[in-house]
PDB file of N, CA and C in Angstrom:
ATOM      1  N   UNK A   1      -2.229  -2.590  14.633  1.00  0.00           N
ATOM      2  CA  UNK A   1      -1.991  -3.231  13.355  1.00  0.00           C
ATOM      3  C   UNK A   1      -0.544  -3.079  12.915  1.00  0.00           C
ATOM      4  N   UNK A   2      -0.218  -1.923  13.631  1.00  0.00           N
ATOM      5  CA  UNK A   2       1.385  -1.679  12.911  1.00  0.00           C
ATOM      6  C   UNK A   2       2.380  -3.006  13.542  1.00  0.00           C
ATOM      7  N   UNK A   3       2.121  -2.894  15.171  1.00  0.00           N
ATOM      8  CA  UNK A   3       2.666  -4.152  15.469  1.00  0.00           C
ATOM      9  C   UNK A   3       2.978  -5.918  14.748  1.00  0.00           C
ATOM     10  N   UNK A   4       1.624  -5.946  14.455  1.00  0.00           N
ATOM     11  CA  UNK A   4       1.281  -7.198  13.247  1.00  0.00           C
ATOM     12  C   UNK A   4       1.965  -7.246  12.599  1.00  0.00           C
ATOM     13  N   UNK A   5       2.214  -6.265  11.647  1.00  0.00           N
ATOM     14  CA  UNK A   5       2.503  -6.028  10.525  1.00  0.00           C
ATOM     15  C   UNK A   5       4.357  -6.134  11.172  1.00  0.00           C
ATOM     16  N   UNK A   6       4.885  -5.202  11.248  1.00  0.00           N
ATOM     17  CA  UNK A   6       6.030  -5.432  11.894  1.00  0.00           C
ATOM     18  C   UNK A   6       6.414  -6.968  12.651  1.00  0.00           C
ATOM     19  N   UNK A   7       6.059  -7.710  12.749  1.00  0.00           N
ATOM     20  CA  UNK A   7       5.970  -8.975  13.259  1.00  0.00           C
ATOM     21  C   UNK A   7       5.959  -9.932  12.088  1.00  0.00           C
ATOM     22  N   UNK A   8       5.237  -9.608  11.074  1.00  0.00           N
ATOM     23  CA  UNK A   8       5.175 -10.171   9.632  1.00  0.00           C
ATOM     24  C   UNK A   8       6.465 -10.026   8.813  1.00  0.00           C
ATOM     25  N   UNK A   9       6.702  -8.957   8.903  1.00  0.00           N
ATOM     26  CA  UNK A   9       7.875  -8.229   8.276  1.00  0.00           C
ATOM     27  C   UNK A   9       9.616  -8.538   8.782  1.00  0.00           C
ATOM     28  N   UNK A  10       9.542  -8.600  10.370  1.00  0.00           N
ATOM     29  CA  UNK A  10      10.846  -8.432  10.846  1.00  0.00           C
ATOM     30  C   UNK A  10      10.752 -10.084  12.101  1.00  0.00           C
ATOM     31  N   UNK A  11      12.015 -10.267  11.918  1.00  0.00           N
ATOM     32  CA  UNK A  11      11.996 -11.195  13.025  1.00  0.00           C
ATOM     33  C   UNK A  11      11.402 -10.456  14.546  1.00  0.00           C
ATOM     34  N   UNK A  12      10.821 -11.529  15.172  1.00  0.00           N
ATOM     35  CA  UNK A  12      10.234 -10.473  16.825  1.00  0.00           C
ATOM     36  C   UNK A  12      11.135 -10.335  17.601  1.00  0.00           C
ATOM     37  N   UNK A  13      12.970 -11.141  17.815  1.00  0.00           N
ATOM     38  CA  UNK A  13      14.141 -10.139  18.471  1.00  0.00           C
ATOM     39  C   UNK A  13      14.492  -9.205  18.203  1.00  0.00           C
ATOM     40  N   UNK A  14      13.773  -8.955  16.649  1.00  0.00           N
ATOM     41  CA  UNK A  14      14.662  -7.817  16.119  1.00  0.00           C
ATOM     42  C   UNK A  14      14.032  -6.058  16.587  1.00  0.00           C
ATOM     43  N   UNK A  15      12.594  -7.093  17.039  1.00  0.00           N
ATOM     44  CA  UNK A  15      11.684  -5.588  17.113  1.00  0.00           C
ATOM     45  C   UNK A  15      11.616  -4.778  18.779  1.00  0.00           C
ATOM     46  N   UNK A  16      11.683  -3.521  18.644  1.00  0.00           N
ATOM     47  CA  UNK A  16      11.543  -2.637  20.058  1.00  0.00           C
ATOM     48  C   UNK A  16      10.620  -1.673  20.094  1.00  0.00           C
ATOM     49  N   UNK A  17       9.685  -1.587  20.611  1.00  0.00           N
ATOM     50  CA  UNK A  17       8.636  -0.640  20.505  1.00  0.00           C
ATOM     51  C   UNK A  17       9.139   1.030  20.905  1.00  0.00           C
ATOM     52  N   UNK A  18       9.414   1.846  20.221  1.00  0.00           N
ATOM     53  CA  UNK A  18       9.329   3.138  20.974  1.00  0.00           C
ATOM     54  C   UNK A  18       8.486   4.301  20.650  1.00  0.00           C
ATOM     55  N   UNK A  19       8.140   5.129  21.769  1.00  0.00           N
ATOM     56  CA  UNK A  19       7.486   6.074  21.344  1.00  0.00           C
ATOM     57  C   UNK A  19       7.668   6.894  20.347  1.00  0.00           C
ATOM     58  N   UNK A  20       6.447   7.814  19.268  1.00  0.00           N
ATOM     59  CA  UNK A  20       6.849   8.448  18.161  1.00  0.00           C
ATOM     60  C   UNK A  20       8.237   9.102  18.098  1.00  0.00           C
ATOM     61  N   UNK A  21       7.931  10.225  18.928  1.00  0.00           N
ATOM     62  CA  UNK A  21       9.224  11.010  19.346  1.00  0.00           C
ATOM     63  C   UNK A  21      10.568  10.559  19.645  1.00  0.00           C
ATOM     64  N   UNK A  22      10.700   9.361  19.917  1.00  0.00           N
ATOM     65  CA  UNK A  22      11.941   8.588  20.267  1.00  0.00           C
ATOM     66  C   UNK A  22      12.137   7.866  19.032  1.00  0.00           C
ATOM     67  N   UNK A  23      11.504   7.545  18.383  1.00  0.00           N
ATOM     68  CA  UNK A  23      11.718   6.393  17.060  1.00  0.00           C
ATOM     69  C   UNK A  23      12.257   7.830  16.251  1.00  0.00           C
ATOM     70  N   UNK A  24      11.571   8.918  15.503  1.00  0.00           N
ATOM     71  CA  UNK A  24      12.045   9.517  15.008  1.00  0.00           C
ATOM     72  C   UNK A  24      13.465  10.491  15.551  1.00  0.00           C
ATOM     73  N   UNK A  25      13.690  10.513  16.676  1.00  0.00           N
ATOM     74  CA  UNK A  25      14.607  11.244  17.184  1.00  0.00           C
ATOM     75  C   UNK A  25      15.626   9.747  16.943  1.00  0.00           C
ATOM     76  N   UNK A  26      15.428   8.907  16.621  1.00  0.00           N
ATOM     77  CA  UNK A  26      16.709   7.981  16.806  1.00  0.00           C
ATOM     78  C   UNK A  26      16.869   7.640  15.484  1.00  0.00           C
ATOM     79  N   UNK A  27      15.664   7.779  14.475  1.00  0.00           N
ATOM     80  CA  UNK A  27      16.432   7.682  12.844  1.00  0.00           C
ATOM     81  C   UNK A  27      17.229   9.201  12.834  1.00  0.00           C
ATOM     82  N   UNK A  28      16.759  10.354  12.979  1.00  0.00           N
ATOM     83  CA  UNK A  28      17.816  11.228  12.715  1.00  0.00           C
ATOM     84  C   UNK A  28      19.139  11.169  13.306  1.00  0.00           C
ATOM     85  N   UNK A  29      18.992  10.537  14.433  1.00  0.00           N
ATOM     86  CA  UNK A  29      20.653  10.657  15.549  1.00  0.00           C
ATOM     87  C   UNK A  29      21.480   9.187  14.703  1.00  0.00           C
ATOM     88  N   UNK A  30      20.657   7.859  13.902  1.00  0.00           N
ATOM     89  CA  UNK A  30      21.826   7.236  12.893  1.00  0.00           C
ATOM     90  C   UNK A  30      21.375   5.811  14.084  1.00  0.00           C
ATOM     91  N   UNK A  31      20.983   5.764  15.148  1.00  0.00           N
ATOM     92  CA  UNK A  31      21.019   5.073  16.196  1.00  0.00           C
ATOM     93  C   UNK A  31      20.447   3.730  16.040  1.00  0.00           C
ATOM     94  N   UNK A  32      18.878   3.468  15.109  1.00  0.00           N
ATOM     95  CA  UNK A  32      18.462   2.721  14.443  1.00  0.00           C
ATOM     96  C   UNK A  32      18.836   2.450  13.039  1.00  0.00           C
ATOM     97  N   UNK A  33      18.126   1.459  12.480  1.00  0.00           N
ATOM     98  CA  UNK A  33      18.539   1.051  11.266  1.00  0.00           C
ATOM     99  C   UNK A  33      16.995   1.449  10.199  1.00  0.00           C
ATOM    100  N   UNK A  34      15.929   0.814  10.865  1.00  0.00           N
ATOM    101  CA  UNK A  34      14.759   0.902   9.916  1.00  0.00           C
ATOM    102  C   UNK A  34      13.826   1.104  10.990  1.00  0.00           C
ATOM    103  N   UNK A  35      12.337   1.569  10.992  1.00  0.00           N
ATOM    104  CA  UNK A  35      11.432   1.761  11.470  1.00  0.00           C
ATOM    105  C   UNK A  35      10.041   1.526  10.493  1.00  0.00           C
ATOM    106  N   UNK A  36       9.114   0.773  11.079  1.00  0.00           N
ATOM    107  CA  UNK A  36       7.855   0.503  10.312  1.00  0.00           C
ATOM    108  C   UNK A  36       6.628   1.406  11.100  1.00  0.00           C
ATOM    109  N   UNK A  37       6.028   2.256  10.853  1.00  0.00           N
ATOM    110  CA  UNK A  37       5.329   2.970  11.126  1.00  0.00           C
ATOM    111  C   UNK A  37       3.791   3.262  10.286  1.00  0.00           C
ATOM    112  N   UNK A  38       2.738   3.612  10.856  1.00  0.00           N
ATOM    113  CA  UNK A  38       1.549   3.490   9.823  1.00  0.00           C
ATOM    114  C   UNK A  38       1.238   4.931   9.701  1.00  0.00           C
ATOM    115  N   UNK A  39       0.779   4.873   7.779  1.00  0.00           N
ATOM    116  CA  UNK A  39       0.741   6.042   7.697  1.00  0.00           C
ATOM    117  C   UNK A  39      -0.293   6.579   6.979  1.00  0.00           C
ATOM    118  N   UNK A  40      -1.218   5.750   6.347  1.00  0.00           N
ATOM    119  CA  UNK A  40      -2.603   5.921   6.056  1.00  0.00           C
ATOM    120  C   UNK A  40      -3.598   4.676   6.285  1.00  0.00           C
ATOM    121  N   UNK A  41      -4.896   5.105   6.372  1.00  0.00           N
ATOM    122  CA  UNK A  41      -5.583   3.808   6.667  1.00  0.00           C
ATOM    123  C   UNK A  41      -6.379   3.681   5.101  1.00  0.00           C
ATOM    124  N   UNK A  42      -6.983   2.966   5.242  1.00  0.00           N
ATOM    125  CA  UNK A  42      -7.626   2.910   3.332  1.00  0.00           C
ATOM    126  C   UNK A  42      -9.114   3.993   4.091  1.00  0.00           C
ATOM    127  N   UNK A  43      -9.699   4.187   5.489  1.00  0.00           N
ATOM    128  CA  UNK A  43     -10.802   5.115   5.619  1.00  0.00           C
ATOM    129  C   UNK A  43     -10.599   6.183   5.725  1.00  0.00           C
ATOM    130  N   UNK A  44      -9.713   6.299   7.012  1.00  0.00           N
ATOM    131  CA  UNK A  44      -9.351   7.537   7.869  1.00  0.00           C
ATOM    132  C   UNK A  44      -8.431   8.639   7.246  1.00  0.00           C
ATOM    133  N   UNK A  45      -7.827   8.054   6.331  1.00  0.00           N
ATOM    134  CA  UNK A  45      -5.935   8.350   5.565  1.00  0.00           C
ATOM    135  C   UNK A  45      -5.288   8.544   6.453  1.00  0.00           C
ATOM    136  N   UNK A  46      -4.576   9.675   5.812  1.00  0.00           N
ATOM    137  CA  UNK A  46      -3.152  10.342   6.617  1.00  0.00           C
ATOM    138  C   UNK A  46      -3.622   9.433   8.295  1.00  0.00           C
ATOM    139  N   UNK A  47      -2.494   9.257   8.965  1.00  0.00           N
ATOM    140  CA  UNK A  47      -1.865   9.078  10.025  1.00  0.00           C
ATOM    141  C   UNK A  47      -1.094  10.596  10.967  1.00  0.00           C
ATOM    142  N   UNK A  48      -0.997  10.419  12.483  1.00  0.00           N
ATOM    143  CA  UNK A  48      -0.177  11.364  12.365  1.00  0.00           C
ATOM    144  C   UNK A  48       1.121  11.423  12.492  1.00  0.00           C
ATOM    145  N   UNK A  49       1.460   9.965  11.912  1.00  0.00           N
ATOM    146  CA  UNK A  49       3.170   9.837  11.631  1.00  0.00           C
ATOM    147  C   UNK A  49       3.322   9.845  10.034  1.00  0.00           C
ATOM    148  N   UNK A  50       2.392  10.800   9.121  1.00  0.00           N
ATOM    149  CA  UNK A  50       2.963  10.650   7.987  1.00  0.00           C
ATOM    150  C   UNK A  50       3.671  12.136   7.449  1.00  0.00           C
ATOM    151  N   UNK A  51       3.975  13.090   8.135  1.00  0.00           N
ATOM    152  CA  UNK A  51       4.242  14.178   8.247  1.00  0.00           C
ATOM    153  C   UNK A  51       5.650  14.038   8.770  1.00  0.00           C
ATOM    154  N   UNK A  52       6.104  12.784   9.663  1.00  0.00           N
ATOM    155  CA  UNK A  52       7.169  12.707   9.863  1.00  0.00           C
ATOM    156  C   UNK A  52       8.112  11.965   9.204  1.00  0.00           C
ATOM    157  N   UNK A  53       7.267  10.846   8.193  1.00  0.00           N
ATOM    158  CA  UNK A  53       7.927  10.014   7.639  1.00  0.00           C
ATOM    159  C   UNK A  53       8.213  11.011   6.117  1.00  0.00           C
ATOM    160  N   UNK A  54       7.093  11.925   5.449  1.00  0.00           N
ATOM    161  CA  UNK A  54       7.727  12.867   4.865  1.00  0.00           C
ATOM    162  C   UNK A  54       8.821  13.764   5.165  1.00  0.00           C
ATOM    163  N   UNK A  55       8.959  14.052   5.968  1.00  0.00           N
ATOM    164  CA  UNK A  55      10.328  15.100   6.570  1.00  0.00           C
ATOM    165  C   UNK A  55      11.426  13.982   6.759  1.00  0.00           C
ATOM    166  N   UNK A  56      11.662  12.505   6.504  1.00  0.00           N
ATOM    167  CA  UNK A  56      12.623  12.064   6.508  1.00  0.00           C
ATOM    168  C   UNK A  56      13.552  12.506   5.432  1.00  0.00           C
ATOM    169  N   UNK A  57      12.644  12.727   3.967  1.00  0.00           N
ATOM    170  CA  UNK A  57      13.556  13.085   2.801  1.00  0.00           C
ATOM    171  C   UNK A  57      15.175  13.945   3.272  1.00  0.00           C
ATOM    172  N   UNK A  58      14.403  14.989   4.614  1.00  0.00           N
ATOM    173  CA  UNK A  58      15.630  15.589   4.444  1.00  0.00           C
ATOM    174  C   UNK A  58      16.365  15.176   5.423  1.00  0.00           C
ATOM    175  N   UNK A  59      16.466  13.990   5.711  1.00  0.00           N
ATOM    176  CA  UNK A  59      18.076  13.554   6.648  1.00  0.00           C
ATOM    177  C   UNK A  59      18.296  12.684   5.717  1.00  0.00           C
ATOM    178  N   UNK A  60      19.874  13.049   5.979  1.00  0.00           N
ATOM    179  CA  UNK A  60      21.252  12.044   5.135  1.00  0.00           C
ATOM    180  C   UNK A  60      21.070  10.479   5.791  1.00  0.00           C
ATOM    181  N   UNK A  61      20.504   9.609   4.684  1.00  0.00           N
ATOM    182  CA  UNK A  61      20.654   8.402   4.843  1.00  0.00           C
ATOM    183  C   UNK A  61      19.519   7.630   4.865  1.00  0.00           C
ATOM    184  N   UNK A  62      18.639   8.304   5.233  1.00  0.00           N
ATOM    185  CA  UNK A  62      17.474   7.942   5.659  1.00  0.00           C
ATOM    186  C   UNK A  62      16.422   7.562   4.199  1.00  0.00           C
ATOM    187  N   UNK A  63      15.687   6.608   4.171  1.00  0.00           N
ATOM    188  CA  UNK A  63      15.137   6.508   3.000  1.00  0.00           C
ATOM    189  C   UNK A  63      13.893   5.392   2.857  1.00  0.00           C
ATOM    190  N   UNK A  64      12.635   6.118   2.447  1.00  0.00           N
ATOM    191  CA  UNK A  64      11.508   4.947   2.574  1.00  0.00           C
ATOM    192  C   UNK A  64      11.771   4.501   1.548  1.00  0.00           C
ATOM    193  N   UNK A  65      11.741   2.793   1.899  1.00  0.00           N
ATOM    194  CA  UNK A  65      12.375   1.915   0.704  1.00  0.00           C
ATOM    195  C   UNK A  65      10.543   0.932   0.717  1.00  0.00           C
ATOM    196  N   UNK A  66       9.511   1.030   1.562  1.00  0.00           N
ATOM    197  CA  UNK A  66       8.334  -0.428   0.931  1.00  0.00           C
ATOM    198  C   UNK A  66       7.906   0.695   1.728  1.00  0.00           C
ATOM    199  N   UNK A  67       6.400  -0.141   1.191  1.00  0.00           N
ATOM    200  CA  UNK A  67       4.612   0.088   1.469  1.00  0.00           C
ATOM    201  C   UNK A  67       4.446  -1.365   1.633  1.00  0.00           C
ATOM    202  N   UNK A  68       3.635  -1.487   2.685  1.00  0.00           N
ATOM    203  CA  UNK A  68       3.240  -3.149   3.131  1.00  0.00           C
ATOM    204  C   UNK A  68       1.298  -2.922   4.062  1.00  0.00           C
ATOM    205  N   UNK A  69       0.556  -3.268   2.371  1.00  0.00           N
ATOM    206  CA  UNK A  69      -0.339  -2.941   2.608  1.00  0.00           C
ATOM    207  C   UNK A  69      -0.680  -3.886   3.758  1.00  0.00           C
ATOM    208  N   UNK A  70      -1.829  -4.003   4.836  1.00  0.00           N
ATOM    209  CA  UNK A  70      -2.077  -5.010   5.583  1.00  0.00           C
ATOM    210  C   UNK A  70      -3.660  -4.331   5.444  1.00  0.00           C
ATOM    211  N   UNK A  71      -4.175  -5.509   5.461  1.00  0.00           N
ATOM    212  CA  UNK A  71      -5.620  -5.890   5.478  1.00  0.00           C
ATOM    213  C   UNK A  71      -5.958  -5.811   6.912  1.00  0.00           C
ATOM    214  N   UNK A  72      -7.222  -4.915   7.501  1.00  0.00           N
ATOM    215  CA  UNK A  72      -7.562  -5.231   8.848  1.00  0.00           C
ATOM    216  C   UNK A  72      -8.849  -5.632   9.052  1.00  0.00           C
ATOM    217  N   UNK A  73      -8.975  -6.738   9.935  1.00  0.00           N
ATOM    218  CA  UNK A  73     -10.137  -7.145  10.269  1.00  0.00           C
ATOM    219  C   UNK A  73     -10.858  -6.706  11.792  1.00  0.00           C
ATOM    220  N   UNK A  74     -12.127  -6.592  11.794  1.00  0.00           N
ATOM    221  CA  UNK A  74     -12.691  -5.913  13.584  1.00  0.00           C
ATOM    222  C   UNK A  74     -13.652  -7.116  13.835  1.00  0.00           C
ATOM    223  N   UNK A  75     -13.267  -7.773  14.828  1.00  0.00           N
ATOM    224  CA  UNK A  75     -14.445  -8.225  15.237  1.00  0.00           C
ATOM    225  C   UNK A  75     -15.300  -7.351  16.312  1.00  0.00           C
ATOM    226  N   UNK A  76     -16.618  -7.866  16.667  1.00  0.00           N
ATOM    227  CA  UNK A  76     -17.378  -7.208  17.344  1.00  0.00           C
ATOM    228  C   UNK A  76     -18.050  -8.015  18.649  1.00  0.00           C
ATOM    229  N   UNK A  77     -17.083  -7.877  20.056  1.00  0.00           N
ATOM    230  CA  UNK A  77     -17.020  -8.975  21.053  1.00  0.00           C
ATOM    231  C   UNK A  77     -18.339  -8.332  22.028  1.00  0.00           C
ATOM    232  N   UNK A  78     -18.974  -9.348  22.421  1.00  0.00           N
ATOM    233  CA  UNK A  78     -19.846  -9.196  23.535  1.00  0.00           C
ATOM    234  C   UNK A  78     -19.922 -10.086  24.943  1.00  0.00           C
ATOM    235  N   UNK A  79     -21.112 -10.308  25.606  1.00  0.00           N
ATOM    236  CA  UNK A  79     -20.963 -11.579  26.403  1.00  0.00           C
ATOM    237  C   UNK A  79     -21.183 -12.514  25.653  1.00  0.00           C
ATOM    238  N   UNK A  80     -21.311 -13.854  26.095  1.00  0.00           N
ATOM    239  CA  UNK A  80     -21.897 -15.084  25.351  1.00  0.00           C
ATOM    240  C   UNK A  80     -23.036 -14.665  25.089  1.00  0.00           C
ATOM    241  N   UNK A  81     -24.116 -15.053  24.717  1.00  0.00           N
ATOM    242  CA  UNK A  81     -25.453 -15.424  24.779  1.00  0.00           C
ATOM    243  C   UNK A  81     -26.140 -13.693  24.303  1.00  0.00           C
ATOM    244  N   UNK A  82     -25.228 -13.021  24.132  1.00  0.00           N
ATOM    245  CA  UNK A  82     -25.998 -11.234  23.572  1.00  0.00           C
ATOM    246  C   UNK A  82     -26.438 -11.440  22.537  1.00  0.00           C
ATOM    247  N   UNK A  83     -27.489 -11.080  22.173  1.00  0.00           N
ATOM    248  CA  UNK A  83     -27.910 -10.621  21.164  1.00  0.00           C
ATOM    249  C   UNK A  83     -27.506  -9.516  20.241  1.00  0.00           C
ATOM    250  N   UNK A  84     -27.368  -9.791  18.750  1.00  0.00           N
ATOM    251  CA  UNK A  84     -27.193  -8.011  18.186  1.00  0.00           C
ATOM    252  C   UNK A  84     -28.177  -7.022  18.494  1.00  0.00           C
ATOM    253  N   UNK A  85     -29.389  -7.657  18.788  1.00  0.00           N
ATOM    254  CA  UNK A  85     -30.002  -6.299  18.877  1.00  0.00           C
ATOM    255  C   UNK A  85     -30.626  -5.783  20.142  1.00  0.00           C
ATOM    256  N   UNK A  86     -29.845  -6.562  21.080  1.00  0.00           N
ATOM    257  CA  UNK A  86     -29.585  -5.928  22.694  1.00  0.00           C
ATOM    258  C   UNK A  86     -28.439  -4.969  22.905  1.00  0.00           C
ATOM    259  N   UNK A  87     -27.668  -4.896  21.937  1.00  0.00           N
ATOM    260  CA  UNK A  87     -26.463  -3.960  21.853  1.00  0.00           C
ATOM    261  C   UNK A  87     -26.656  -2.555  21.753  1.00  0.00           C
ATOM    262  N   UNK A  88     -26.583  -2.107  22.512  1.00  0.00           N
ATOM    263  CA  UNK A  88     -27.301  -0.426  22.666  1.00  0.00           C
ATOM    264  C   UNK A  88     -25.617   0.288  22.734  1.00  0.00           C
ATOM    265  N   UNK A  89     -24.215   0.028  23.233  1.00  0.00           N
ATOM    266  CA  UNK A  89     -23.143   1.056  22.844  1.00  0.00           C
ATOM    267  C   UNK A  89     -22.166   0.004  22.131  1.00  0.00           C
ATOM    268  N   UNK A  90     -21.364   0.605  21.273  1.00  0.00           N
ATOM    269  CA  UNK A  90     -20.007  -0.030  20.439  1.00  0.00           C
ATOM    270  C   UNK A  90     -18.775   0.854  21.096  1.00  0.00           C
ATOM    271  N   UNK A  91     -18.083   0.284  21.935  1.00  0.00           N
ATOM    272  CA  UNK A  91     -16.878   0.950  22.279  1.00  0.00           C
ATOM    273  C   UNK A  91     -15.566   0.757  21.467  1.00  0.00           C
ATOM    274  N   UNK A  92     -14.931   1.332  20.906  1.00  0.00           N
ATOM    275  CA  UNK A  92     -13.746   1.171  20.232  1.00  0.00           C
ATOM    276  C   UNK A  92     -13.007   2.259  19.960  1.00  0.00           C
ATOM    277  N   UNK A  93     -11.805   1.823  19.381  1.00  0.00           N
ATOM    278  CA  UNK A  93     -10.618   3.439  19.285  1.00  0.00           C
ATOM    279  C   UNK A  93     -11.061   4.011  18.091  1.00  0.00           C
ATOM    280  N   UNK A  94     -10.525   5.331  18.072  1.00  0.00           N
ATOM    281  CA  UNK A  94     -11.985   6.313  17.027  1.00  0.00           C
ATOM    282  C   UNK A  94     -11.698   5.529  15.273  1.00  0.00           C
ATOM    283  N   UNK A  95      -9.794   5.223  15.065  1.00  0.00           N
ATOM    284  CA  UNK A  95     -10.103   4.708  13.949  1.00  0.00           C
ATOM    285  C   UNK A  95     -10.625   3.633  13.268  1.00  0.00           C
ATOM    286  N   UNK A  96     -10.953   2.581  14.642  1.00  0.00           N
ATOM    287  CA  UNK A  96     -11.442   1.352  14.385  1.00  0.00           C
ATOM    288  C   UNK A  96     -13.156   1.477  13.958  1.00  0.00           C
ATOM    289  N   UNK A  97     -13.674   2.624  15.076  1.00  0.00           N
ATOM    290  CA  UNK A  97     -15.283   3.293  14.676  1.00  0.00           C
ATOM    291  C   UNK A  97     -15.290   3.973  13.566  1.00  0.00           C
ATOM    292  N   UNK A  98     -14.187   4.542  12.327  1.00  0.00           N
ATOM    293  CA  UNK A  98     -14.376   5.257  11.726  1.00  0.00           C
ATOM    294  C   UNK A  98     -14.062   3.896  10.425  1.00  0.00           C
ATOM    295  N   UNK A  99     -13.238   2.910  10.281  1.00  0.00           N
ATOM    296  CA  UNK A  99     -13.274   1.875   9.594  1.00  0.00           C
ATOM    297  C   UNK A  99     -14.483   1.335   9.474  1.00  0.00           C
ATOM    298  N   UNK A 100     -15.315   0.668  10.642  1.00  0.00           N
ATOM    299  CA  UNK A 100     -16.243   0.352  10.549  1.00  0.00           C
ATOM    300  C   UNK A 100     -17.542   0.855  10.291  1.00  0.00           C
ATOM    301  N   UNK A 101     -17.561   1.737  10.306  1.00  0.00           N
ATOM    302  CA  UNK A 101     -18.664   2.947   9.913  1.00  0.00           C
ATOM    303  C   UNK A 101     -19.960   2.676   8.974  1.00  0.00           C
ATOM    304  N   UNK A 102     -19.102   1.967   7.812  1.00  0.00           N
ATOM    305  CA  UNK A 102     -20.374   1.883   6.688  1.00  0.00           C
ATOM    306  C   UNK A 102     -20.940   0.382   7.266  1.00  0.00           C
ATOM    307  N   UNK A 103     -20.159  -0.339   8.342  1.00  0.00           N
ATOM    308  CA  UNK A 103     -20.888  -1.785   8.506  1.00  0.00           C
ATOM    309  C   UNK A 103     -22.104  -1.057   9.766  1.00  0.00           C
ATOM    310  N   UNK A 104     -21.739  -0.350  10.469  1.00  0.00           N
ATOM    311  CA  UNK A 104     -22.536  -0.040  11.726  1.00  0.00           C
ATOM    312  C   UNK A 104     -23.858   0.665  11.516  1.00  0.00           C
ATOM    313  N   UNK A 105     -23.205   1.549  10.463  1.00  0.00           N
ATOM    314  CA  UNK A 105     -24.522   2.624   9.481  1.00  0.00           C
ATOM    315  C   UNK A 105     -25.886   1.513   9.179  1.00  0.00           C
ATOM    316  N   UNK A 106     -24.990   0.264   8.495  1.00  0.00           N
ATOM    317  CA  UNK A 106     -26.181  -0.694   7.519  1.00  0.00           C
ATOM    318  C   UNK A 106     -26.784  -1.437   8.615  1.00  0.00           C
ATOM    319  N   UNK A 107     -25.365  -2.216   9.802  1.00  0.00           N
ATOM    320  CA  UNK A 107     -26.461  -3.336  10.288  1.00  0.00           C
ATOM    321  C   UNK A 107     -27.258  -2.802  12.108  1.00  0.00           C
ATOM    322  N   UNK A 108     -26.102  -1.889  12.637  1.00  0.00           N
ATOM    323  CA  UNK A 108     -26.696  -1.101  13.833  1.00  0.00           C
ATOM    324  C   UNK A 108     -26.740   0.310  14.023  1.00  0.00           C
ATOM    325  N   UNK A 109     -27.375   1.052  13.442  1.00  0.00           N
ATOM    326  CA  UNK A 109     -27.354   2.642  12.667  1.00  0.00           C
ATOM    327  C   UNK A 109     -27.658   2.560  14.503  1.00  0.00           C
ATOM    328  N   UNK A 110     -28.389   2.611  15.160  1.00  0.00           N
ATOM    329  CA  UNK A 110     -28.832   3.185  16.815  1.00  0.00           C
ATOM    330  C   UNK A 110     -28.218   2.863  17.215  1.00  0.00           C
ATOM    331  N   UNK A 111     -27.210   2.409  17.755  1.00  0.00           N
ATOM    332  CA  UNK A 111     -26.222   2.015  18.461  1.00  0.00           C
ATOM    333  C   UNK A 111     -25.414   3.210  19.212  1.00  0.00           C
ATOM    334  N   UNK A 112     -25.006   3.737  20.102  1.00  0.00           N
ATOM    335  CA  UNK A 112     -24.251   4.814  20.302  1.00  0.00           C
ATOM    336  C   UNK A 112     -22.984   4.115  19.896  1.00  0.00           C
ATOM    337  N   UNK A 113     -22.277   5.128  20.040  1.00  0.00           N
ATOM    338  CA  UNK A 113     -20.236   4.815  19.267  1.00  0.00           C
ATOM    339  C   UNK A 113     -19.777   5.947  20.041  1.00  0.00           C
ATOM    340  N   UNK A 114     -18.896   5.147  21.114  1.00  0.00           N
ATOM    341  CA  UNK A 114     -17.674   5.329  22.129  1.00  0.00           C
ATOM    342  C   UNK A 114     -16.297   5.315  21.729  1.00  0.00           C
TER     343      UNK A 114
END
């Protein structure tokens, strides 16, 4: 989602993906200009880049200037022709299972979650 969002936000020449450790090692070294990073979800909260985007306060120059809420949507892909209630596992990344949670609780509580 951060990608999206960064794509919304910045022209796509302008954007370079780097790892945590390298994005923050390159706002302190002056090397970049801005970085968009996610740092709570409206389920899960905290992120674990919001510990780093707090410790920016203390480098010279550096400064969170927006919040750019983004709305996320999950769909829920199968084969053609599945049924919902042939669906016996939901595979997804833990914060996408932890977003969806109160929909899975109401409409497939048996379901295992991968």
């Amino acid at each position: 989602w951060t990608h999206q969002a960064c794509l919304e936000l910045f022209a796509e020449e302008e954007l370079v993906a780097l790892e945590r450790e390298t994005l923050f090692e390159a706002l302190r070294a002056g090397t970049i200009e801005r970085a968009c990073v996610p740092v709570t979800t409206s389920v899960v909260g905290a992120t674990p880049y919001l510990d780093d985007v707090l410790a920016l306060d203390a480098i010279a120059g550096v400064q969170v200037v927006a919040e750019y809420p983004k709305v996320l949507g999950y769909s829920l892909l199968a084969k053609p022709g599945t049924r919902r209630e042939d669906i016996r596992t939901i595979v997804a990344h833990p914060v996408a299972l932890e977003e969806v949670k109160p929909w899975l609780d109401r409409e497939m509580p048996h379901v295992e979650r991968r």
